[in-house]
PDB file of N, CA and C in Angstrom:
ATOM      1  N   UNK A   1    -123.668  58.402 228.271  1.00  0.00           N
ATOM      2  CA  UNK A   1    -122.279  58.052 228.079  1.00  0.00           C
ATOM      3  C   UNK A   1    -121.708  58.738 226.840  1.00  0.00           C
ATOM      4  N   UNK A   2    -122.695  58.668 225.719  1.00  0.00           N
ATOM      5  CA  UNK A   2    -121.963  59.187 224.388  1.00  0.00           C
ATOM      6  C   UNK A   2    -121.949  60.693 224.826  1.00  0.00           C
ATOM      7  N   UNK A   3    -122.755  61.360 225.652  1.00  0.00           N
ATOM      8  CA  UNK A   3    -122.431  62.807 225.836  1.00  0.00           C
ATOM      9  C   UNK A   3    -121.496  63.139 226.330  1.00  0.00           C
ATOM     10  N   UNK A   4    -121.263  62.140 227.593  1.00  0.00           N
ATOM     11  CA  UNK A   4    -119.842  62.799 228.361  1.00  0.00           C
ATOM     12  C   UNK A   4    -118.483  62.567 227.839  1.00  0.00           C
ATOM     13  N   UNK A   5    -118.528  61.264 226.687  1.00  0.00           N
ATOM     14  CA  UNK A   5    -117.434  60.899 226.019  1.00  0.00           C
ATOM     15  C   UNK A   5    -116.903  62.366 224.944  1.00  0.00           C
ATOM     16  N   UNK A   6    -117.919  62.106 224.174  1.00  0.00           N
ATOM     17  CA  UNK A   6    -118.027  64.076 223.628  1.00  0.00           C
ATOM     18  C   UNK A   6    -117.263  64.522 224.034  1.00  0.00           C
ATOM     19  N   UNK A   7    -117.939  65.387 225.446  1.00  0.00           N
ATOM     20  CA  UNK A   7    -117.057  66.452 226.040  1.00  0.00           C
ATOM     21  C   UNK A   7    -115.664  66.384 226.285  1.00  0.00           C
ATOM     22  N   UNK A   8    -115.481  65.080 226.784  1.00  0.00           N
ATOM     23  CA  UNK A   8    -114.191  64.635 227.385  1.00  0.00           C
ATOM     24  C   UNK A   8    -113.166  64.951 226.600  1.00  0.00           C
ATOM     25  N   UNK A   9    -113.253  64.192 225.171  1.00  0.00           N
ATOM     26  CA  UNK A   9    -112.286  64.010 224.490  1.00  0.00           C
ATOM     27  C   UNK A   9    -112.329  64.785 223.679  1.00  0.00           C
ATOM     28  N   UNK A  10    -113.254  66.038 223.585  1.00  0.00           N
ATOM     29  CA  UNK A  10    -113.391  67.596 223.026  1.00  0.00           C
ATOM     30  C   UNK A  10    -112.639  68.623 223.790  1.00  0.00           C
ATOM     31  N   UNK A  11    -112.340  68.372 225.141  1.00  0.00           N
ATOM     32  CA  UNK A  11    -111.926  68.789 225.668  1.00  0.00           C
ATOM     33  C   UNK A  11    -110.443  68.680 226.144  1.00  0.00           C
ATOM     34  N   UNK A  12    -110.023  67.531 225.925  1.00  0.00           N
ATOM     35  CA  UNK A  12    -108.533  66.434 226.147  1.00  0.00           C
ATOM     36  C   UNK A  12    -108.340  67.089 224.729  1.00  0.00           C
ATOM     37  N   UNK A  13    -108.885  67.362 223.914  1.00  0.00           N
ATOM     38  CA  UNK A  13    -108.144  68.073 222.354  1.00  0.00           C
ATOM     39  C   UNK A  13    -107.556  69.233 222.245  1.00  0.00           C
ATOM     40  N   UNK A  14    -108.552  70.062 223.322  1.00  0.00           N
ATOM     41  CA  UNK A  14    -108.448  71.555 223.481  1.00  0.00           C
ATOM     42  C   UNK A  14    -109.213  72.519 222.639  1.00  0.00           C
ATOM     43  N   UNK A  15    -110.529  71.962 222.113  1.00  0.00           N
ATOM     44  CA  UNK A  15    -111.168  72.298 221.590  1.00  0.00           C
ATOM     45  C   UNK A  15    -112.525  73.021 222.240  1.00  0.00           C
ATOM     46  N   UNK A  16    -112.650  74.085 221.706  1.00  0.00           N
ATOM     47  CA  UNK A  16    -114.008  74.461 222.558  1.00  0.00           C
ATOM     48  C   UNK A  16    -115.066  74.289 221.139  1.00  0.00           C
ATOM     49  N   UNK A  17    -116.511  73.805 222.372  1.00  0.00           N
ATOM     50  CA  UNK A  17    -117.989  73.767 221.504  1.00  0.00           C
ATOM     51  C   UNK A  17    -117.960  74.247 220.213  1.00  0.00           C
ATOM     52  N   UNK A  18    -117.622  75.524 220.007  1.00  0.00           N
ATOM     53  CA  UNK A  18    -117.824  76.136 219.251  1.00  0.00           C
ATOM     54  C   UNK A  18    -116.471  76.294 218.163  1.00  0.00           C
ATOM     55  N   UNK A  19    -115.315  75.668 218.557  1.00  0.00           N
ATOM     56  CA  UNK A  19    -113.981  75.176 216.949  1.00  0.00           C
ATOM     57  C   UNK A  19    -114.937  73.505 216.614  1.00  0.00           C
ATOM     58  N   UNK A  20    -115.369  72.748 217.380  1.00  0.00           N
ATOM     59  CA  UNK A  20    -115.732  71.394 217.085  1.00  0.00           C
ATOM     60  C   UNK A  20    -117.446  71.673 216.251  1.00  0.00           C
ATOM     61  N   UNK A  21    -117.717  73.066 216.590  1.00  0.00           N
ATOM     62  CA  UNK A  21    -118.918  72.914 215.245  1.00  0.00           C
ATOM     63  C   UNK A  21    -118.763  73.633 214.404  1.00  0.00           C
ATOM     64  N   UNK A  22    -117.413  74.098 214.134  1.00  0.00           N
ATOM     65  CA  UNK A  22    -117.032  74.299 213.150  1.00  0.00           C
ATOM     66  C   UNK A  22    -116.404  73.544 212.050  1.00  0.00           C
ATOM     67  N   UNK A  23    -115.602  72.254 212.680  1.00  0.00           N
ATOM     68  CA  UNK A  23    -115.504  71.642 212.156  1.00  0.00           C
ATOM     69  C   UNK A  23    -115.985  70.668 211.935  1.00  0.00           C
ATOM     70  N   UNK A  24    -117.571  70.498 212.247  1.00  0.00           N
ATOM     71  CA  UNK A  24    -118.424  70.075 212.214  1.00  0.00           C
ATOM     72  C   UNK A  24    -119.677  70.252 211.424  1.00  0.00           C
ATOM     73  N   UNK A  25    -119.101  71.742 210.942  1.00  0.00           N
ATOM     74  CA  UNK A  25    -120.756  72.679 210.027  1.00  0.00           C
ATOM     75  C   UNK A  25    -121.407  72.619 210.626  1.00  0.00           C
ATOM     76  N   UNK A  26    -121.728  72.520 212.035  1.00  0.00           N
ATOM     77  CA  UNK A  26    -123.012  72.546 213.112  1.00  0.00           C
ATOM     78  C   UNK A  26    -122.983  73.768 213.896  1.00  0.00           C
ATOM     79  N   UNK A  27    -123.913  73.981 214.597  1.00  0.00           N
ATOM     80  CA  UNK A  27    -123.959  74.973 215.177  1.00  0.00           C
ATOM     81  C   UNK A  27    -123.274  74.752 216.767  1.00  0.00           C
ATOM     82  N   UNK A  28    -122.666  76.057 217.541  1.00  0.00           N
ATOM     83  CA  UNK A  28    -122.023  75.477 218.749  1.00  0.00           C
ATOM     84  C   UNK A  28    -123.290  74.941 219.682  1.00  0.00           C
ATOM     85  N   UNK A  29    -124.368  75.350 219.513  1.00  0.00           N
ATOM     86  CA  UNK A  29    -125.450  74.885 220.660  1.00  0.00           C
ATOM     87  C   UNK A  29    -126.342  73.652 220.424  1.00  0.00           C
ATOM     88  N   UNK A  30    -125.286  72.867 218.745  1.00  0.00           N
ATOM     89  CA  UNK A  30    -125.699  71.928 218.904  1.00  0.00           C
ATOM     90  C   UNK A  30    -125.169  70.683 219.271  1.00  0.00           C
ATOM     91  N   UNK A  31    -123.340  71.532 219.484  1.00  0.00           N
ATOM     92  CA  UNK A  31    -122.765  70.606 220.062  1.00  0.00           C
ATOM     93  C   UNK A  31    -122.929  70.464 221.657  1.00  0.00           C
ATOM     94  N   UNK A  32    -123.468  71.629 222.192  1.00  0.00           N
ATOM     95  CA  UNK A  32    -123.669  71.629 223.609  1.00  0.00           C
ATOM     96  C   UNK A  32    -125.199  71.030 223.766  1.00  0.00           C
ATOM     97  N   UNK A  33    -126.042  70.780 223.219  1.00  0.00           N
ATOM     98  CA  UNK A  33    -127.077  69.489 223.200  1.00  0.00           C
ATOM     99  C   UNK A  33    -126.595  68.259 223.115  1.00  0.00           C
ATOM    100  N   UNK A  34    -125.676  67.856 222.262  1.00  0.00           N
ATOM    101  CA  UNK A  34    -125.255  66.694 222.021  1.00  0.00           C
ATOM    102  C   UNK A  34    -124.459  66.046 223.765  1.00  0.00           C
ATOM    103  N   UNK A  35    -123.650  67.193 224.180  1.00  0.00           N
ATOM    104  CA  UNK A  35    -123.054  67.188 225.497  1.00  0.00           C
ATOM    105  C   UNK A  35    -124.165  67.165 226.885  1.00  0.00           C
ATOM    106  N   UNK A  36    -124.972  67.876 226.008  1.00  0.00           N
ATOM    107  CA  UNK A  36    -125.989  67.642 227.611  1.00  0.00           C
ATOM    108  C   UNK A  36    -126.880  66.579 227.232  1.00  0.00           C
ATOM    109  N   UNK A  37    -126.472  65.473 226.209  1.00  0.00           N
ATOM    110  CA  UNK A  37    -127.660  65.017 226.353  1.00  0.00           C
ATOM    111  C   UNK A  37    -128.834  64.942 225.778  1.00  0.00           C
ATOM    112  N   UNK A  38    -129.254  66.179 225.228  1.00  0.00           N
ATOM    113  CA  UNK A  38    -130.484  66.928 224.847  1.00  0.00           C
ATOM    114  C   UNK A  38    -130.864  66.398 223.338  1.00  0.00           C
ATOM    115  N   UNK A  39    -130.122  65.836 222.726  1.00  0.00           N
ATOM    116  CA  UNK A  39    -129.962  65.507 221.224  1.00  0.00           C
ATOM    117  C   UNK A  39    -128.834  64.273 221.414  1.00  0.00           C
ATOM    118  N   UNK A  40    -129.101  63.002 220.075  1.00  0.00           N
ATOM    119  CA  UNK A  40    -127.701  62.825 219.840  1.00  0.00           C
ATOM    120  C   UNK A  40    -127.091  62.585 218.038  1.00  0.00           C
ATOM    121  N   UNK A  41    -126.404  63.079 217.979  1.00  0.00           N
ATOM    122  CA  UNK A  41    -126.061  62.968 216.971  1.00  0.00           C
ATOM    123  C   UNK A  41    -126.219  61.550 215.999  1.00  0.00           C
ATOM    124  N   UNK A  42    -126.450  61.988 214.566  1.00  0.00           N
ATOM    125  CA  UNK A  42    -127.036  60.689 213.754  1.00  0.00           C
ATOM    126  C   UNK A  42    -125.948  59.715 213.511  1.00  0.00           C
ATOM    127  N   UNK A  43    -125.871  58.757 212.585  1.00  0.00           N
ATOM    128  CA  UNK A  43    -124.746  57.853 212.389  1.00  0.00           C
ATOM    129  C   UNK A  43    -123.934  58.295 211.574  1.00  0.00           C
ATOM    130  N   UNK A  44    -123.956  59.020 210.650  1.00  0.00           N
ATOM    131  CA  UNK A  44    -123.019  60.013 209.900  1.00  0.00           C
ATOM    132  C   UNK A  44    -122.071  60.855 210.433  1.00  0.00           C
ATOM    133  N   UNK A  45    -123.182  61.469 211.419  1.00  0.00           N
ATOM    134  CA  UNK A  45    -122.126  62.386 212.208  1.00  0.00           C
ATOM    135  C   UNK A  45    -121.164  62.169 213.201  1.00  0.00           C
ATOM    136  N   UNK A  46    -122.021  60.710 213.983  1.00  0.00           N
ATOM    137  CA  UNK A  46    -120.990  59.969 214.869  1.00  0.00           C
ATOM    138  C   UNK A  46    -119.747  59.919 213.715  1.00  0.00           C
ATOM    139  N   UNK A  47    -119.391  59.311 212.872  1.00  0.00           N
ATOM    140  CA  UNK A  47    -118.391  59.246 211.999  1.00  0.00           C
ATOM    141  C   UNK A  47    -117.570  60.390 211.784  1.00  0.00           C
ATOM    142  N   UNK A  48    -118.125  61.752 211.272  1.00  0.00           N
ATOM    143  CA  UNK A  48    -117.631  62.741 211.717  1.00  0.00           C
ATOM    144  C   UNK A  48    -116.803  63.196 212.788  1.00  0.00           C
ATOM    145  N   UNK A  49    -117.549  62.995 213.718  1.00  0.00           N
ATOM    146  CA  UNK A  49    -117.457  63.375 215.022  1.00  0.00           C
ATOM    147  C   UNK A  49    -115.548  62.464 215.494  1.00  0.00           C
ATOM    148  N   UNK A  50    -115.920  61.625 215.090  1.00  0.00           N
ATOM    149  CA  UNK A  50    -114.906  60.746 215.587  1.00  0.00           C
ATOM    150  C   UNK A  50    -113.492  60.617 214.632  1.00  0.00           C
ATOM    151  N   UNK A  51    -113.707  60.932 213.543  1.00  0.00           N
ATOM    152  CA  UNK A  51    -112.471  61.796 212.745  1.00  0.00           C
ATOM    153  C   UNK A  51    -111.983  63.083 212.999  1.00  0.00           C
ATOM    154  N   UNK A  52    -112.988  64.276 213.523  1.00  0.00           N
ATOM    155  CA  UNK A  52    -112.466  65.306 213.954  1.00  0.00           C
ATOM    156  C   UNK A  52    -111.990  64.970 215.353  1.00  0.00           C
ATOM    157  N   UNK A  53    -112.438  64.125 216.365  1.00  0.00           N
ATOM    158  CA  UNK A  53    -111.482  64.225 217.796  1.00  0.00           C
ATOM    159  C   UNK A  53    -110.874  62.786 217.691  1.00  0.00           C
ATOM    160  N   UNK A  54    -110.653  62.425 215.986  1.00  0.00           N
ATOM    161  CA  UNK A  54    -109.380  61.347 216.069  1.00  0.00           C
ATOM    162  C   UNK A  54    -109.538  60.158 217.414  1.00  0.00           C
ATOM    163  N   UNK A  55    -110.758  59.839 217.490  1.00  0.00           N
ATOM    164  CA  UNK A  55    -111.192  58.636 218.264  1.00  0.00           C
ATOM    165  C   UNK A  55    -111.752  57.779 217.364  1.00  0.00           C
ATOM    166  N   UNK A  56    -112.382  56.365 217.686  1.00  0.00           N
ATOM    167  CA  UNK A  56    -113.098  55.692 217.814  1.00  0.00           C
ATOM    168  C   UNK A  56    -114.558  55.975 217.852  1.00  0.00           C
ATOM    169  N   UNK A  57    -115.483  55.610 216.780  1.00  0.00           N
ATOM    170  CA  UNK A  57    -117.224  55.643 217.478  1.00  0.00           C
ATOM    171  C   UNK A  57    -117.181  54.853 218.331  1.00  0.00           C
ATOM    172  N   UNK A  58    -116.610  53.499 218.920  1.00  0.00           N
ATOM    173  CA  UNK A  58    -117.171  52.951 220.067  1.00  0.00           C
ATOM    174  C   UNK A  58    -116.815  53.215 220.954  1.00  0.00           C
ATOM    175  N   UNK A  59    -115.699  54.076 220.634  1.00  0.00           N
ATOM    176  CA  UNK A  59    -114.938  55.057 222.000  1.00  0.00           C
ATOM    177  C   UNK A  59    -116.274  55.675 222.380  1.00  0.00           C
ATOM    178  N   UNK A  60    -116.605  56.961 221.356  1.00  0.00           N
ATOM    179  CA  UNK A  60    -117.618  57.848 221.608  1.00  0.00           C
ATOM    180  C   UNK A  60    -118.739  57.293 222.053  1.00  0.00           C
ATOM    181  N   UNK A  61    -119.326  55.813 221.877  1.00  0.00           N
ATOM    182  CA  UNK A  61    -120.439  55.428 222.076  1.00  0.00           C
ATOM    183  C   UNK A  61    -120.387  53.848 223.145  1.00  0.00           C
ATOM    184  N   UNK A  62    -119.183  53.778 223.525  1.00  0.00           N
ATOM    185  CA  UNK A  62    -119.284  52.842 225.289  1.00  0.00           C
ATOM    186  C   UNK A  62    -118.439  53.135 225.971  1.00  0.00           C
ATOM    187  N   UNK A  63    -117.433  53.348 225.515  1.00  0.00           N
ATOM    188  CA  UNK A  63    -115.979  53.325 226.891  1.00  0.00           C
ATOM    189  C   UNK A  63    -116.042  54.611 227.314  1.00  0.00           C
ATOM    190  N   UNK A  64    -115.852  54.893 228.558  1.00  0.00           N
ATOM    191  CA  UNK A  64    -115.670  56.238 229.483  1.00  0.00           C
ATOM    192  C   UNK A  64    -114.525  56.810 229.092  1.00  0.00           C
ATOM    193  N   UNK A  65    -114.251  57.833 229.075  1.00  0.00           N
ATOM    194  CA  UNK A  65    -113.142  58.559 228.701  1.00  0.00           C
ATOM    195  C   UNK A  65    -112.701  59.322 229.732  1.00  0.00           C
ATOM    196  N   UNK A  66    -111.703  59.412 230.654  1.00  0.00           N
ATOM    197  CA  UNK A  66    -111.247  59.935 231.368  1.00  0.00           C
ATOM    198  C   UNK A  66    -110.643  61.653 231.153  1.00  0.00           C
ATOM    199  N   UNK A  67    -111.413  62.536 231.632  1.00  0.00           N
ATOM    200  CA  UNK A  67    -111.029  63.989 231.268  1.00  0.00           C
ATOM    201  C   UNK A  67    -109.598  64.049 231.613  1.00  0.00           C
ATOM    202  N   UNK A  68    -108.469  64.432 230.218  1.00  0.00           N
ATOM    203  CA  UNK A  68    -106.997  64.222 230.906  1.00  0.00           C
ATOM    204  C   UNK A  68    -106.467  65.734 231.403  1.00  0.00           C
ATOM    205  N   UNK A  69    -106.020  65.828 232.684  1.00  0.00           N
ATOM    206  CA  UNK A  69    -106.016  66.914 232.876  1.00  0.00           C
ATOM    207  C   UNK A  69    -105.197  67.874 232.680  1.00  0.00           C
ATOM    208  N   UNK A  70    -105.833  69.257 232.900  1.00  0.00           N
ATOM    209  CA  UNK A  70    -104.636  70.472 232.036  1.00  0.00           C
ATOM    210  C   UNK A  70    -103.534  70.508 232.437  1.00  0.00           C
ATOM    211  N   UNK A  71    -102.849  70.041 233.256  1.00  0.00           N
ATOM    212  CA  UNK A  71    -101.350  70.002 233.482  1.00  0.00           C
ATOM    213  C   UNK A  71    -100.945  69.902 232.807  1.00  0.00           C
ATOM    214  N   UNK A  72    -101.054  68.615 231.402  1.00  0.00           N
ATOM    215  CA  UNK A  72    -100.139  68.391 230.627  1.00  0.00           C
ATOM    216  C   UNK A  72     -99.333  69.130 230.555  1.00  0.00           C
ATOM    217  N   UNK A  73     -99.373  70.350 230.166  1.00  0.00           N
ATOM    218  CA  UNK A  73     -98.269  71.349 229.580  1.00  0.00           C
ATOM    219  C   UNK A  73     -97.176  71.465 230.774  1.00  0.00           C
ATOM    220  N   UNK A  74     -97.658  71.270 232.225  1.00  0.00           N
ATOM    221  CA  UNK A  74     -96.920  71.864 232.868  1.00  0.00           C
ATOM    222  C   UNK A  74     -96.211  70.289 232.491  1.00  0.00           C
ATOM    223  N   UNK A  75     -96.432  68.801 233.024  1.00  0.00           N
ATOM    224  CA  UNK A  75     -95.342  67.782 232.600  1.00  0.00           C
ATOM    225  C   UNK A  75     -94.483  68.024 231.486  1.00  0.00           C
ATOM    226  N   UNK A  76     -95.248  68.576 230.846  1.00  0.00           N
ATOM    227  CA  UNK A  76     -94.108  68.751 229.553  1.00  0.00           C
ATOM    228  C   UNK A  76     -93.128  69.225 229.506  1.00  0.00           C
ATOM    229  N   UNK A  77     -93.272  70.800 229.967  1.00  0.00           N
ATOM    230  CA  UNK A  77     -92.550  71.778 230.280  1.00  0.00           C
ATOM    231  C   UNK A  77     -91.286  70.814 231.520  1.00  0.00           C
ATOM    232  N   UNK A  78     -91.664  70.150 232.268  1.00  0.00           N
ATOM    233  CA  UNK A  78     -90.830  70.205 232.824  1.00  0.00           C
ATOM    234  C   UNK A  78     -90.145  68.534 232.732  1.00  0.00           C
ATOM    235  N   UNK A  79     -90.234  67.622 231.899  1.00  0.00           N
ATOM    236  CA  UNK A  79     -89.329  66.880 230.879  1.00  0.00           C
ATOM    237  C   UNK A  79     -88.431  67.493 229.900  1.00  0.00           C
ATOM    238  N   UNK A  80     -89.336  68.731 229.504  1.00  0.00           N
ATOM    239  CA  UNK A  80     -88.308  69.614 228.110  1.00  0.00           C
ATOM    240  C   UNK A  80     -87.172  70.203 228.993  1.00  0.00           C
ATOM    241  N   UNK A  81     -87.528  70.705 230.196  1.00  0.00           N
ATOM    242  CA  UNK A  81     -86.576  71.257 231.786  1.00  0.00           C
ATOM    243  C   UNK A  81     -85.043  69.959 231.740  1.00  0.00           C
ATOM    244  N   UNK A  82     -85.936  68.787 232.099  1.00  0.00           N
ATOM    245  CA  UNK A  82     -84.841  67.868 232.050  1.00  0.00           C
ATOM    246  C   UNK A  82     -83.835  67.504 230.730  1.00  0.00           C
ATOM    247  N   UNK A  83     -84.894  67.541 229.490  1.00  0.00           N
ATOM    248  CA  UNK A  83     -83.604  66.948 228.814  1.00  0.00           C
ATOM    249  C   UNK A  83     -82.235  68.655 228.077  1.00  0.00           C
ATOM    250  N   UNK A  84     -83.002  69.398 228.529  1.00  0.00           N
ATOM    251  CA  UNK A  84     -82.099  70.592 227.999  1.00  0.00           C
ATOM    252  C   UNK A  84     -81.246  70.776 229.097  1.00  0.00           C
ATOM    253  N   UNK A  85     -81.450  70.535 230.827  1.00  0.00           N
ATOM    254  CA  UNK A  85     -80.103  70.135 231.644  1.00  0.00           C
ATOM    255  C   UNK A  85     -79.433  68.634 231.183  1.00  0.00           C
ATOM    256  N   UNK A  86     -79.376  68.116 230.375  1.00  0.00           N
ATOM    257  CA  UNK A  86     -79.014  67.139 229.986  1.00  0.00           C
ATOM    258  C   UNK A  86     -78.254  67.588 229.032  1.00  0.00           C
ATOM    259  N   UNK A  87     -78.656  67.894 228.050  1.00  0.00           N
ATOM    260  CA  UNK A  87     -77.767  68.405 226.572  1.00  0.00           C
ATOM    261  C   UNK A  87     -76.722  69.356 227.040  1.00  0.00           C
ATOM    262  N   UNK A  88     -77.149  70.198 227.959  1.00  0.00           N
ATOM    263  CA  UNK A  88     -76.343  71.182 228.410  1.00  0.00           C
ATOM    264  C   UNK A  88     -74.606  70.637 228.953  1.00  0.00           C
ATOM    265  N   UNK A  89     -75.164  69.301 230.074  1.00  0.00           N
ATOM    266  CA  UNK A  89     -74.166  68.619 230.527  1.00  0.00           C
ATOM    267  C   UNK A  89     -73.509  67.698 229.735  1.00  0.00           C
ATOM    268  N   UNK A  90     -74.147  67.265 228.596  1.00  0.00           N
ATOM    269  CA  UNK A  90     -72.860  66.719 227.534  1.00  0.00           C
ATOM    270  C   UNK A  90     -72.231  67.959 226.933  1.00  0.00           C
ATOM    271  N   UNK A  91     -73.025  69.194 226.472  1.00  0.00           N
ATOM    272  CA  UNK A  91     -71.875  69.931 226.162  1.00  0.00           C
ATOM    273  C   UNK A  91     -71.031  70.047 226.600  1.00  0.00           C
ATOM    274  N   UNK A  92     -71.101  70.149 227.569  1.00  0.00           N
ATOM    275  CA  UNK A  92     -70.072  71.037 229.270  1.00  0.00           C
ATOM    276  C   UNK A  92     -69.103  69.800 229.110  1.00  0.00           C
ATOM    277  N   UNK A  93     -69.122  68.347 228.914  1.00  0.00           N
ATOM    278  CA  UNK A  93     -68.316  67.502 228.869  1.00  0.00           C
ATOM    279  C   UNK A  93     -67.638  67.547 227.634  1.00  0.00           C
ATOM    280  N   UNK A  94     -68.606  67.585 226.495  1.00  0.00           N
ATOM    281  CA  UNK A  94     -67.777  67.183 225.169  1.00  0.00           C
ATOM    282  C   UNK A  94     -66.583  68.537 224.872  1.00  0.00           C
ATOM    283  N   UNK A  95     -67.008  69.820 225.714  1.00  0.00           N
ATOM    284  CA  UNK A  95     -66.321  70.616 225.553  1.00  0.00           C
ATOM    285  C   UNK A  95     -64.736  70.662 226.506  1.00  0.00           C
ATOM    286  N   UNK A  96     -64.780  69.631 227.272  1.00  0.00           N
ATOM    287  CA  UNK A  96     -63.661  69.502 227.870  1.00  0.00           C
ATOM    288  C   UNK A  96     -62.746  68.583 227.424  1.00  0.00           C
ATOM    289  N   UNK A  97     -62.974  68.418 226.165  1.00  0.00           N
ATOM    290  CA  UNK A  97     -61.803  67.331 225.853  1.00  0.00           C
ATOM    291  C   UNK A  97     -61.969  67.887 224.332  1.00  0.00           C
TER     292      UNK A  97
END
């Protein structure tokens, strides 16, 4: 669980292995042990770990984390779509009077 939480929310950051052991002072293949499993990180580093991806340790160490997916940008993009036809149409109004 603590491995796949890892990845998840290393990944929901937009971070690859190798920016998260950097900001980690670790090596990237030891964050990809930690992800497979293979190792897990000590109690220090859980702490670490969980200030650089701005979670919770009990996040990292019980609750599932749902991988959020890369669309985001496209929702975004297309709310930022809506409110700039929006601004547009109060101009178009405020400019008629």
């Amino acid at each position: 669980m603590l491995n796949e939480n890892i990845k998840a929310i290393r990944k929901s950051k937009g971070l690859t292995q190798e920016e998260l052991g950097i900001k980690l002072n670790v090596v990237r293949q030891t964050v990809s042990k930690w992800e497979k499993g293979l190792s897990v990180p000590d109690s220090e580093m859980l702490i670490s770990i969980s200030e650089v991806l701005e979670t919770s340790v009990s996040t990292l160490l019980g609750e599932t984390v749902a991988e959020s997916p890369v669309d985001n940008i496209k929702s975004i993009s297309e709310k930022l779509e809506i409110i700039n036809l929006q601004l547009s149409k109060r101009k178009e109004s405020e400019q008629k009077f």
